[in-house]
C-alpha atoms as a PDB file:
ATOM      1  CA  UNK A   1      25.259 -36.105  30.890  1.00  0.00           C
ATOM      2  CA  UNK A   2      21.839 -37.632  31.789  1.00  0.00           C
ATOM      3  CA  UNK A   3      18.980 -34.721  30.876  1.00  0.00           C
ATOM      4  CA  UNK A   4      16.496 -34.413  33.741  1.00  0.00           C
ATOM      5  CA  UNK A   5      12.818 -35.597  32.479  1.00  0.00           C
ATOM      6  CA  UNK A   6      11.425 -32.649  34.047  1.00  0.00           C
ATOM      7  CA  UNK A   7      13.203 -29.423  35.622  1.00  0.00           C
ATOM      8  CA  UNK A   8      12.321 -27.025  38.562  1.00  0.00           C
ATOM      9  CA  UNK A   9      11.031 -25.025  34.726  1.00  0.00           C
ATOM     10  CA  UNK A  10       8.395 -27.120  33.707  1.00  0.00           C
ATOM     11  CA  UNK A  11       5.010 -25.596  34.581  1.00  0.00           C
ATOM     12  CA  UNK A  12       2.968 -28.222  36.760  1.00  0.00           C
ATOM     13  CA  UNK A  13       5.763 -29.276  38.745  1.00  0.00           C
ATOM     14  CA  UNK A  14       6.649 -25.497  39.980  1.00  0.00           C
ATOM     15  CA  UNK A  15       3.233 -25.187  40.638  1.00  0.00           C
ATOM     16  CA  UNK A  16       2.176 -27.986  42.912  1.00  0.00           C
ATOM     17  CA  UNK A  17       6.072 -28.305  44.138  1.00  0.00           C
ATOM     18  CA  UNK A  18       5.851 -24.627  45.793  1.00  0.00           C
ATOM     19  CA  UNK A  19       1.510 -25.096  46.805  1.00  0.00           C
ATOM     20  CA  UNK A  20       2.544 -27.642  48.354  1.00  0.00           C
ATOM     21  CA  UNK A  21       5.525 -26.636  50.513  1.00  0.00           C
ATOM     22  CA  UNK A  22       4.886 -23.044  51.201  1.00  0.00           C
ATOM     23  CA  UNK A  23       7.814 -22.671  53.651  1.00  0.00           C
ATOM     24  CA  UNK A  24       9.896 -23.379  50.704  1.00  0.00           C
ATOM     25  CA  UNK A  25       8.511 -20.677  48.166  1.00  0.00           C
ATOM     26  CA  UNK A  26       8.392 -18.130  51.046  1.00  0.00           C
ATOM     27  CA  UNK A  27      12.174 -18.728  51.360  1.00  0.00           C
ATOM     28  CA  UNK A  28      12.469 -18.658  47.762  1.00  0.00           C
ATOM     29  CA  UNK A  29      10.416 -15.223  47.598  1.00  0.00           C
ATOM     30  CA  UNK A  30      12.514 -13.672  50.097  1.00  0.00           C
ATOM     31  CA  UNK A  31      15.878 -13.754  47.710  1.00  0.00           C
ATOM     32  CA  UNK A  32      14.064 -12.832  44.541  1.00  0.00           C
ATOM     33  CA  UNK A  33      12.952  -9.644  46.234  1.00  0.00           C
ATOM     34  CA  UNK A  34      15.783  -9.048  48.798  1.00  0.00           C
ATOM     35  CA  UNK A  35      13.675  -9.438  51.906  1.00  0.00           C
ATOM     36  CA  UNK A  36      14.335 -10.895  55.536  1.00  0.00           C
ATOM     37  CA  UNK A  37      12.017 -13.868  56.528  1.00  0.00           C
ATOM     38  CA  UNK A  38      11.293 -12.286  59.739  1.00  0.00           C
ATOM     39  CA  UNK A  39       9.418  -9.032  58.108  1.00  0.00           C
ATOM     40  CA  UNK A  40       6.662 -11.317  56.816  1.00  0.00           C
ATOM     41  CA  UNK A  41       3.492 -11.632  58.407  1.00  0.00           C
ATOM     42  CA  UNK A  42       0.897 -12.639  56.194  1.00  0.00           C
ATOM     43  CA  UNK A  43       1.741 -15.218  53.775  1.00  0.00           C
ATOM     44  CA  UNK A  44      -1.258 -16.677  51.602  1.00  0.00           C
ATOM     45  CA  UNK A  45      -1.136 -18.281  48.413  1.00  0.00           C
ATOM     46  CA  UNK A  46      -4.320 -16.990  46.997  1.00  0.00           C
ATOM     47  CA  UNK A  47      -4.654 -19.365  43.849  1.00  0.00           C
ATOM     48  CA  UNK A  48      -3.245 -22.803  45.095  1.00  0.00           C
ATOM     49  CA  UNK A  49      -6.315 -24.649  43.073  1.00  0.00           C
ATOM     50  CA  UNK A  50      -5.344 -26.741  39.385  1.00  0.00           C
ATOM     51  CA  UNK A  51      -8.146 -28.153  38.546  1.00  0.00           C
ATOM     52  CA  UNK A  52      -7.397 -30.839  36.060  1.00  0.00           C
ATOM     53  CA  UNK A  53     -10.535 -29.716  33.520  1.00  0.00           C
ATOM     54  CA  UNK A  54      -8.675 -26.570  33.545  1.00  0.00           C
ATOM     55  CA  UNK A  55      -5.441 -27.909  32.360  1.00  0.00           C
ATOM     56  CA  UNK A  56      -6.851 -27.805  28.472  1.00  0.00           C
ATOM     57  CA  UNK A  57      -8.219 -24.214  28.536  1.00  0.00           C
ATOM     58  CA  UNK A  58      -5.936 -21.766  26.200  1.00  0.00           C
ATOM     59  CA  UNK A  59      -6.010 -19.185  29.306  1.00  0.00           C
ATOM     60  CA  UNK A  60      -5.519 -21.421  32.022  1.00  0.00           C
ATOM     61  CA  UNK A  61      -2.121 -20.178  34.336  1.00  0.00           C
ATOM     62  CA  UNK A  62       0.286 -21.708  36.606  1.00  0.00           C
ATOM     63  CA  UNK A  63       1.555 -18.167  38.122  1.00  0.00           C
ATOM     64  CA  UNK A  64       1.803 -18.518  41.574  1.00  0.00           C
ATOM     65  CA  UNK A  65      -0.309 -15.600  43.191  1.00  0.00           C
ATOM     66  CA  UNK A  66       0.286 -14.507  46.701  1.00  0.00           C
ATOM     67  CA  UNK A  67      -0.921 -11.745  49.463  1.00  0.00           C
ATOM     68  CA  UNK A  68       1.987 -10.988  51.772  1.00  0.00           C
ATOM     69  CA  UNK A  69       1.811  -8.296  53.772  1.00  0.00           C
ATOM     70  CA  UNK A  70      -1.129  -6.542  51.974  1.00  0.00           C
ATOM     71  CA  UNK A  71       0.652  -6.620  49.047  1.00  0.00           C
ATOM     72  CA  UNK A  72       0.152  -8.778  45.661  1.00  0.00           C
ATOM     73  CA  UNK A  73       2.891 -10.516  44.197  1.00  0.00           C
ATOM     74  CA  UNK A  74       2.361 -12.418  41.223  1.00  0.00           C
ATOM     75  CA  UNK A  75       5.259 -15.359  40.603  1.00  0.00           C
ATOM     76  CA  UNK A  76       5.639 -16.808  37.339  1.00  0.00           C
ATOM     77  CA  UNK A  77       8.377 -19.269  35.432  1.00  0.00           C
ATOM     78  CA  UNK A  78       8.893 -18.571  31.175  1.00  0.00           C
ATOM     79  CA  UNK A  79      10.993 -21.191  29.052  1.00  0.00           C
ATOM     80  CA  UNK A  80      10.264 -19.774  25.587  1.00  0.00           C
ATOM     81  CA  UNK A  81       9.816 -16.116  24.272  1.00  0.00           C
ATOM     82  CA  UNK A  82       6.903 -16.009  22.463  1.00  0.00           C
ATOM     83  CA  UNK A  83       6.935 -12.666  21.270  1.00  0.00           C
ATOM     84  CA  UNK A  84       5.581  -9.273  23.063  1.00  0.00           C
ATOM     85  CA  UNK A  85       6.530 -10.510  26.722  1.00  0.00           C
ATOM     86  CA  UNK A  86       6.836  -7.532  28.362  1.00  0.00           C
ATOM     87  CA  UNK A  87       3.655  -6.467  27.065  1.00  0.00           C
ATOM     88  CA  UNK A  88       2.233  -9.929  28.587  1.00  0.00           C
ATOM     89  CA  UNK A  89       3.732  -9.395  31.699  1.00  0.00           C
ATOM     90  CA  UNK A  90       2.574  -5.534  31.661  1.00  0.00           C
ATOM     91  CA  UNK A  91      -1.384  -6.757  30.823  1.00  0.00           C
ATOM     92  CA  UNK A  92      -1.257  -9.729  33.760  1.00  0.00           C
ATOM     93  CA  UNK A  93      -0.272  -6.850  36.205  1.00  0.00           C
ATOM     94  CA  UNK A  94      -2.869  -4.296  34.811  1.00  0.00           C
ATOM     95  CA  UNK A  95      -5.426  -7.028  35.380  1.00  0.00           C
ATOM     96  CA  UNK A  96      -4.169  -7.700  39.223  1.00  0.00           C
ATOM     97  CA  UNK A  97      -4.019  -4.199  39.912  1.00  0.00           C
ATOM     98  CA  UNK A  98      -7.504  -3.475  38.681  1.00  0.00           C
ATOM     99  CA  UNK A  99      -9.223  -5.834  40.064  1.00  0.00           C
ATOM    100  CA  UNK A 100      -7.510  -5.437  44.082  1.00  0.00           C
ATOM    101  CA  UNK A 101      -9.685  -2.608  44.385  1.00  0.00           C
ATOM    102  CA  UNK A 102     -12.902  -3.532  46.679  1.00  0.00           C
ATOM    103  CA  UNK A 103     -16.375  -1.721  45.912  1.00  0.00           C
ATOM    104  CA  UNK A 104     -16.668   1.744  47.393  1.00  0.00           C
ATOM    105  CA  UNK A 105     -13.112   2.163  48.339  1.00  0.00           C
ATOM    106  CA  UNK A 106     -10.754   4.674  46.990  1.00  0.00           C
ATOM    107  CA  UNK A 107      -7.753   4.675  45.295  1.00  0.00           C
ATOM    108  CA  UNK A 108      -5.097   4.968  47.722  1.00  0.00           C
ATOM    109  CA  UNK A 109      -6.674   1.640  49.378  1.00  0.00           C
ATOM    110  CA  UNK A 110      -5.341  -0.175  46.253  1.00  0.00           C
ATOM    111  CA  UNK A 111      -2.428  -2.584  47.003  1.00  0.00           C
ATOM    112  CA  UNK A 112       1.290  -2.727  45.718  1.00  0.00           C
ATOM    113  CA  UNK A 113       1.387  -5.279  42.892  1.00  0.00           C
ATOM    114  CA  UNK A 114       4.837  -7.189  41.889  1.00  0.00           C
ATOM    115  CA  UNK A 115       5.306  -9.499  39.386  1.00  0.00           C
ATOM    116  CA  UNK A 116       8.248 -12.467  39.357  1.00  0.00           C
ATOM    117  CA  UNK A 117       9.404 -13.610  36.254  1.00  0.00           C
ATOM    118  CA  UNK A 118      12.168 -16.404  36.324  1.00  0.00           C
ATOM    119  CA  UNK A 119      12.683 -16.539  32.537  1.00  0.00           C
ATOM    120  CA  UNK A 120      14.932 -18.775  30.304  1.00  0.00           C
ATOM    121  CA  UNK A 121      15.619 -16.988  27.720  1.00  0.00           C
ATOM    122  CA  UNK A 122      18.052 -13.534  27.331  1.00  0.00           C
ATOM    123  CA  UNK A 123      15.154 -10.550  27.379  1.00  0.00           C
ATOM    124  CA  UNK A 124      17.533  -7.303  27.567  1.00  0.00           C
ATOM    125  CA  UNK A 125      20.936  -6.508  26.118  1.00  0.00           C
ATOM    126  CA  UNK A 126      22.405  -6.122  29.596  1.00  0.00           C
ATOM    127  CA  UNK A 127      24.804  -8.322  31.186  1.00  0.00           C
ATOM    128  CA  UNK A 128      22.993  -8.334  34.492  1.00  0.00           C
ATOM    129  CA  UNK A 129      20.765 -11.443  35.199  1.00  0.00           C
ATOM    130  CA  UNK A 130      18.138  -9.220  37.487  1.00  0.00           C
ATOM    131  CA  UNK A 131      16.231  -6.048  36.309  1.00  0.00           C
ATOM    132  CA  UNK A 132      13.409  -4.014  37.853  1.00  0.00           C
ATOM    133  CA  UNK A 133      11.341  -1.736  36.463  1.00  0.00           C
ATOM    134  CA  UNK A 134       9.325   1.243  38.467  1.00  0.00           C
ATOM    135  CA  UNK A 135       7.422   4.034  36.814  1.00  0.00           C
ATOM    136  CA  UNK A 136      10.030   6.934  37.150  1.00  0.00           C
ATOM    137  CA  UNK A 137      10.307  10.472  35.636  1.00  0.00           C
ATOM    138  CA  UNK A 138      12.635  10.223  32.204  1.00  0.00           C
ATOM    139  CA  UNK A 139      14.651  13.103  33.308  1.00  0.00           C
ATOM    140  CA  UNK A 140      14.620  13.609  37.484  1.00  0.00           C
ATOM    141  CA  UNK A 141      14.187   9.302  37.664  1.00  0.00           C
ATOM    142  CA  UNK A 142      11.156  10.191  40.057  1.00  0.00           C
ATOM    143  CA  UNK A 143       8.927   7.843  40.786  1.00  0.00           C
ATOM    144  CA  UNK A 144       5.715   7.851  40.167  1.00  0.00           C
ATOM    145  CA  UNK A 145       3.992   5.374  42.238  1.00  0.00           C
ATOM    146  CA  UNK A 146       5.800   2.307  43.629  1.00  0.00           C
ATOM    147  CA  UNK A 147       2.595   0.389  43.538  1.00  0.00           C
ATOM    148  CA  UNK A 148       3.728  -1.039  40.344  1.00  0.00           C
ATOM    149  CA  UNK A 149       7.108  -3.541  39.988  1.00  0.00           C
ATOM    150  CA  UNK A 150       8.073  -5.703  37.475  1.00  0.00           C
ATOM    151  CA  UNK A 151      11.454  -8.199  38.567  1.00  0.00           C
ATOM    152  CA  UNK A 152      13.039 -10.424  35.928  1.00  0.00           C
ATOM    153  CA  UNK A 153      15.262 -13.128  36.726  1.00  0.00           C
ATOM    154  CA  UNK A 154      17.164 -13.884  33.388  1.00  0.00           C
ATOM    155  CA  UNK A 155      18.145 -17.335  34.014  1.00  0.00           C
ATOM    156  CA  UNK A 156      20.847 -17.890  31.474  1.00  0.00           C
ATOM    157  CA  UNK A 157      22.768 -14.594  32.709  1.00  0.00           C
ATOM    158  CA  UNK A 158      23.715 -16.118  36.163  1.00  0.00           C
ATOM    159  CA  UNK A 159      27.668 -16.785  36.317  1.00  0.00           C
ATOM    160  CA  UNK A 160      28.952 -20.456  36.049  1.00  0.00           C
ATOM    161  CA  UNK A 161      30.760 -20.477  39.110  1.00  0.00           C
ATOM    162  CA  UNK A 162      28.815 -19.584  42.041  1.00  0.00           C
ATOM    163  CA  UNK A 163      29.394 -18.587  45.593  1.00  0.00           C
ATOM    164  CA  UNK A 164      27.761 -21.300  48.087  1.00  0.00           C
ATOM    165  CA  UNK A 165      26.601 -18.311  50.599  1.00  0.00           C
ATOM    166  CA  UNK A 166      24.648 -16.363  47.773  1.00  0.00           C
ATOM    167  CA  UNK A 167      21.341 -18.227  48.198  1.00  0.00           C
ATOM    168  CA  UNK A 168      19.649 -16.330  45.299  1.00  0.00           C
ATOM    169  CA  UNK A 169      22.105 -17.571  42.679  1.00  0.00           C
ATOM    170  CA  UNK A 170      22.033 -21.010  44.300  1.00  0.00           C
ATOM    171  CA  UNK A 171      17.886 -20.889  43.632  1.00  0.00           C
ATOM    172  CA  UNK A 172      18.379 -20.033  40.146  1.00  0.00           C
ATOM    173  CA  UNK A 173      20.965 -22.428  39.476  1.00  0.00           C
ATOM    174  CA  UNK A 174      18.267 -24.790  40.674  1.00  0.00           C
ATOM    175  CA  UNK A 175      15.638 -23.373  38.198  1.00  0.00           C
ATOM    176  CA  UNK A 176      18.372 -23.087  35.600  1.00  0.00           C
ATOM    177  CA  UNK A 177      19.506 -26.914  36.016  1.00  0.00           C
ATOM    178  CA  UNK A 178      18.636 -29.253  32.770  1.00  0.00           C
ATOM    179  CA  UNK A 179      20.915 -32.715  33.666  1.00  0.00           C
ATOM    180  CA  UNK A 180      20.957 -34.914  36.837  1.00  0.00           C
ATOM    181  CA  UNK A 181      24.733 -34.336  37.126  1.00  0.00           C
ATOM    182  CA  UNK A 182      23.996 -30.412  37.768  1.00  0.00           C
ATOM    183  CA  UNK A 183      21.467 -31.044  40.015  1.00  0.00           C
ATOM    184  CA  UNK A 184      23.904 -33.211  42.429  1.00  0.00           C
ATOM    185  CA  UNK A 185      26.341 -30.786  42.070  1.00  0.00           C
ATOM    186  CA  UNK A 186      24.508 -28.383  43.994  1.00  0.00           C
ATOM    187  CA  UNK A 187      22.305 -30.949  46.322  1.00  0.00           C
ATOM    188  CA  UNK A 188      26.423 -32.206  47.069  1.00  0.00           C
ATOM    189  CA  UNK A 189      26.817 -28.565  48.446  1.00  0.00           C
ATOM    190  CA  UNK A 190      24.824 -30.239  51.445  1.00  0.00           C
ATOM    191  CA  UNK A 191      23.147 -26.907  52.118  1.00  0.00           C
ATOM    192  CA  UNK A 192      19.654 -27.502  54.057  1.00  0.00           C
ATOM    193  CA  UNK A 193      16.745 -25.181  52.102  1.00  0.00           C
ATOM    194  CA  UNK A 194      18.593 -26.680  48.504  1.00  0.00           C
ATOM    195  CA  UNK A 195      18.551 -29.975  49.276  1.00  0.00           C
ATOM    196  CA  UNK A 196      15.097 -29.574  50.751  1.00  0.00           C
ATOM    197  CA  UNK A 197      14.237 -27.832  47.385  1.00  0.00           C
ATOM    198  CA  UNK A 198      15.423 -30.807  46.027  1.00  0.00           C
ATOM    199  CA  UNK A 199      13.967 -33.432  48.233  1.00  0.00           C
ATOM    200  CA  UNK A 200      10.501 -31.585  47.275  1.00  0.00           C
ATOM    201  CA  UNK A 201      11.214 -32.048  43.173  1.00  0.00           C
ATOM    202  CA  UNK A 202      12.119 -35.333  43.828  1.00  0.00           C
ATOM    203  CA  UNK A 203       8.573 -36.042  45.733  1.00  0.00           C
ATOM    204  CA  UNK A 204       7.007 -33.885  43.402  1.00  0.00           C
ATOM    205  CA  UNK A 205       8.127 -36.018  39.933  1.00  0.00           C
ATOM    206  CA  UNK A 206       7.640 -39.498  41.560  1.00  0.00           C
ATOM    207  CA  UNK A 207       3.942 -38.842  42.276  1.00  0.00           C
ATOM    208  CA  UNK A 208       1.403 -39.764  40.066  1.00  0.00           C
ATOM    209  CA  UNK A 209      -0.965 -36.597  40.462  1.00  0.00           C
ATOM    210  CA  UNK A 210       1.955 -34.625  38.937  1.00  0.00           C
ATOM    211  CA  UNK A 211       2.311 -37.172  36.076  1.00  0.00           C
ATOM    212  CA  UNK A 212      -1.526 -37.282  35.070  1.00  0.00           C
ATOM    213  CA  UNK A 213      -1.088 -33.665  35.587  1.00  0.00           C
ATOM    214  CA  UNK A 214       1.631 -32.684  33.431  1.00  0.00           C
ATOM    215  CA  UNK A 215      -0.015 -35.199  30.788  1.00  0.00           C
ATOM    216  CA  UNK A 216      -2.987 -33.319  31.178  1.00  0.00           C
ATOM    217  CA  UNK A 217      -1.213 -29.977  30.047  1.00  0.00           C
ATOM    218  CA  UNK A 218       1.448 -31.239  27.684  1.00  0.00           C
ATOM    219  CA  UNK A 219      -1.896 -32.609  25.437  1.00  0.00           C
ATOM    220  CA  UNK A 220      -3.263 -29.347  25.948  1.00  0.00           C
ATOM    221  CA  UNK A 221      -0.874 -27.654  24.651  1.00  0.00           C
ATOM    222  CA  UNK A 222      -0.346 -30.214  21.515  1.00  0.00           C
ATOM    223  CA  UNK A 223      -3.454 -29.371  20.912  1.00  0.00           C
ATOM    224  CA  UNK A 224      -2.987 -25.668  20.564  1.00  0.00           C
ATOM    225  CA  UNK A 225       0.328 -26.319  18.304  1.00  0.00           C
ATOM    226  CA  UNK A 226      -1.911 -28.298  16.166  1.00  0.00           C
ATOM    227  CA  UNK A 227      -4.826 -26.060  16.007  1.00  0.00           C
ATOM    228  CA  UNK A 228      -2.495 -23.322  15.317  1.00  0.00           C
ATOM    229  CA  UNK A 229      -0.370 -24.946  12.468  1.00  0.00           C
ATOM    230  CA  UNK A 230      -3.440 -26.044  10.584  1.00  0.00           C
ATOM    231  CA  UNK A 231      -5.233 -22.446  11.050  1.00  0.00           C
ATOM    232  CA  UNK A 232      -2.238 -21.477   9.494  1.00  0.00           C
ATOM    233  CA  UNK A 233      -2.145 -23.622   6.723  1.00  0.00           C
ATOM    234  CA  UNK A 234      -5.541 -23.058   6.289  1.00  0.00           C
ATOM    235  CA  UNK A 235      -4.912 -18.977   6.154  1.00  0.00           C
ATOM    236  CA  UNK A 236      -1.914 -19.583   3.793  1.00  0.00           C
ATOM    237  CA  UNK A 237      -4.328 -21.630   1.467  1.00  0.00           C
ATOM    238  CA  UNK A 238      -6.828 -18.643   1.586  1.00  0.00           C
ATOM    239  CA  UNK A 239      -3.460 -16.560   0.614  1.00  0.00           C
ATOM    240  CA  UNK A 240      -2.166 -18.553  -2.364  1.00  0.00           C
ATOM    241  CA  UNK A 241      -6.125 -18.596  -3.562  1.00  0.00           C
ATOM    242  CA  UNK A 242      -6.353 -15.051  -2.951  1.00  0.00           C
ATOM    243  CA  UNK A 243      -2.979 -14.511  -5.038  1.00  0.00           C
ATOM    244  CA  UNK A 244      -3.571 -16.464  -7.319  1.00  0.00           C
ATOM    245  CA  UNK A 245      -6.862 -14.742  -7.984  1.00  0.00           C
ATOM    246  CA  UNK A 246      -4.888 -11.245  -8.017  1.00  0.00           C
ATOM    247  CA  UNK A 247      -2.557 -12.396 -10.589  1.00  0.00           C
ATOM    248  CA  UNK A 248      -4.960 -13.539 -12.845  1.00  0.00           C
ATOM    249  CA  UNK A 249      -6.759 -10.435 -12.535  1.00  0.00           C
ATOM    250  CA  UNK A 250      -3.354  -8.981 -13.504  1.00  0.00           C
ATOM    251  CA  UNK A 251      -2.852 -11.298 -16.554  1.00  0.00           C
ATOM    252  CA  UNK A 252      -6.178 -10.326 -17.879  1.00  0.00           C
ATOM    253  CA  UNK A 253      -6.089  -6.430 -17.498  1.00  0.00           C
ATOM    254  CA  UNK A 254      -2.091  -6.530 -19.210  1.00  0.00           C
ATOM    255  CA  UNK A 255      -3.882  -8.968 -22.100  1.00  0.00           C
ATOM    256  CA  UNK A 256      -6.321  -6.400 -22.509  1.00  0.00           C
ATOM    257  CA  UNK A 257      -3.781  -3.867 -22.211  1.00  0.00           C
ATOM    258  CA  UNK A 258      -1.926  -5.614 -24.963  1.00  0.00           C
ATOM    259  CA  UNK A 259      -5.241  -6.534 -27.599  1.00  0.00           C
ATOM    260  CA  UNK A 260      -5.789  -2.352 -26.707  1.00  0.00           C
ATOM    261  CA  UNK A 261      -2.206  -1.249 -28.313  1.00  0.00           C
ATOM    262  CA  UNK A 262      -2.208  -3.937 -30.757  1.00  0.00           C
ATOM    263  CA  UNK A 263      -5.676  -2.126 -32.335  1.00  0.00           C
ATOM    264  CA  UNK A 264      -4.186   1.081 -31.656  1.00  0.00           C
ATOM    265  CA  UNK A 265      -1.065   0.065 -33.867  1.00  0.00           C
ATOM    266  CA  UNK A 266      -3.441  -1.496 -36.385  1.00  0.00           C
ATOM    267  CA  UNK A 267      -5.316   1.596 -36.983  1.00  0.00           C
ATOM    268  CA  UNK A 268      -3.034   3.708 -36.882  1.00  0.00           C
ATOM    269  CA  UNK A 269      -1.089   1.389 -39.562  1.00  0.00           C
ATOM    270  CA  UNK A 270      -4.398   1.238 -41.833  1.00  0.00           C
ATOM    271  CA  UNK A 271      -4.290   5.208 -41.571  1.00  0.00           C
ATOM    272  CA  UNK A 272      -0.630   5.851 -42.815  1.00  0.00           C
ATOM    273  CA  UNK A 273      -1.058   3.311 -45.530  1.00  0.00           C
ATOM    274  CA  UNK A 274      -4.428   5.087 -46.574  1.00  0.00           C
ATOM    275  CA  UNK A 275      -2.644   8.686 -46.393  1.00  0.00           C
ATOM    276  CA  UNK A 276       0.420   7.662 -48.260  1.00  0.00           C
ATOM    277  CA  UNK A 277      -1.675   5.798 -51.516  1.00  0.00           C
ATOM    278  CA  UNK A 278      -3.229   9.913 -51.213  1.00  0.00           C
ATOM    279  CA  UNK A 279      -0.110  11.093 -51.888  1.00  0.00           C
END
């Protein structure tokens, strides 16, 4: 099997690849959260910017952030688990939420907030490949408010064999595909929106934006890795001098623990002997 150089995963390409065909990502938003095309009327992408300087900064993200229909929605793509993802995802929509509210306006003006993730990695113990989450009551499963919704799309859950008329799974056999021989297989399909999907990836990959691009942000984050591994050497060095400094203090105190009951013994030898020339 011939692996794909890039997939419909890696960052910068599902970033510019949906910025710059929006008809596509609205399509794509529709499945993910079960909505008809026709009910949409506003449709903005409200962070289609990637400035290349940004590309090195630590906190710079290739979500995809849109406003449809009043509502924020927050789309975002995850190959690894680095630990504490829920809590990520949970502090990205606290951050959306809080700041949708305008100056002077009360609470109830505050907008519903969703969040996407399309993740490639196995998150919860359930067979299911899509979960969503609501504040609800533990007991009477109330909810609370339903301005808050997390979706996850657990990539390697969806079946092997998949129906041709259920679009969503067709997407995220798209976003799952690593080799050129399963991306034909579904572009061979011949249905229109996937092989547009995969017209757009193959515009996308051929252009040389994208490749200075995703040069831009692999260095970046070889960067990182590096600063991280030798701040971690570094720390371990500060360990092993720190333990090493422990167990020395150690060695001394049990020496002088030792020197103590050895003069101990002595004089208490140096007594008996003393008492028994006495007797």
């Amino acid at each position: 099997m011939t692996k794909l150089e890039y997939t419909f995963k890696t960052d910068i390409l599902f970033k510019m690849m949906f910025v710059k065909n929006p008809d596509l990502l609205k399509l794509l938003v529709c499945e993910l959260l079960g909505i008809k095309l026709e009910s949409i009327g506003k449709f903005v992408i409200t962070n289609p910017d990637m400035p290349p300087e940004n590309l090195g900064d630590k906190f710079c993200k290739l979500d995809i952030l849109m406003d449809i229909n009043g509502q924020r929605v927050n789309l975002e793509i995850q190959v690894r688990n680095k630990g504490s993802f829920p809590e990520r995802v949970l502090f990205n929509w606290a951050r959306e939420y809080s700041s949708a509210l305008p100056s002077g306006k009360n609470y109830s003006n505050l907008p519903r907030v969703i969040n996407i993730s399309l993740i490639h990695f196995n998150l919860f113990k359930c067979k299911e490949f899509h979960s969503e989450f609501q504040p609800l009551e533990i007991n009477r499963h109330e909810l609370l408010s339903d301005k808050m919704s997390f979706h996850f799309f657990e990539l390697k859950k969806i079946p092997v064999n998949i129906n041709t008329e259920n679009m969503l799974l067709l997407w995220l056999a798209l976003f799952k595909a690593e080799t050129m021989e399963e991306l034909r297989k579904i572009e061979d399909l011949e249905i229109p929106v996937m092989n547009q999907a995969i017209d757009a990836y193959y515009s996308i990959t051929a252009d040389s934006e994208f490749r200075e691009r995703e040069r831009l942000w692999e260095k970046a984050r070889h960067d990182e890795a590096t600063a991280l591994y030798y701040a971690e050497q570094k720390g371990e060095k500060r360990e092993r001098k720190k333990w090493k400094s422990v167990v020395a203090e150690q060695k001394a105190e049990i020496a002088d623990n030792y020197v103590k009951i050895a003069s101990k013994d002595t004089e208490i030898a140096r007594l008996k002997a003393e008492l028994e020339k006495r007797q």
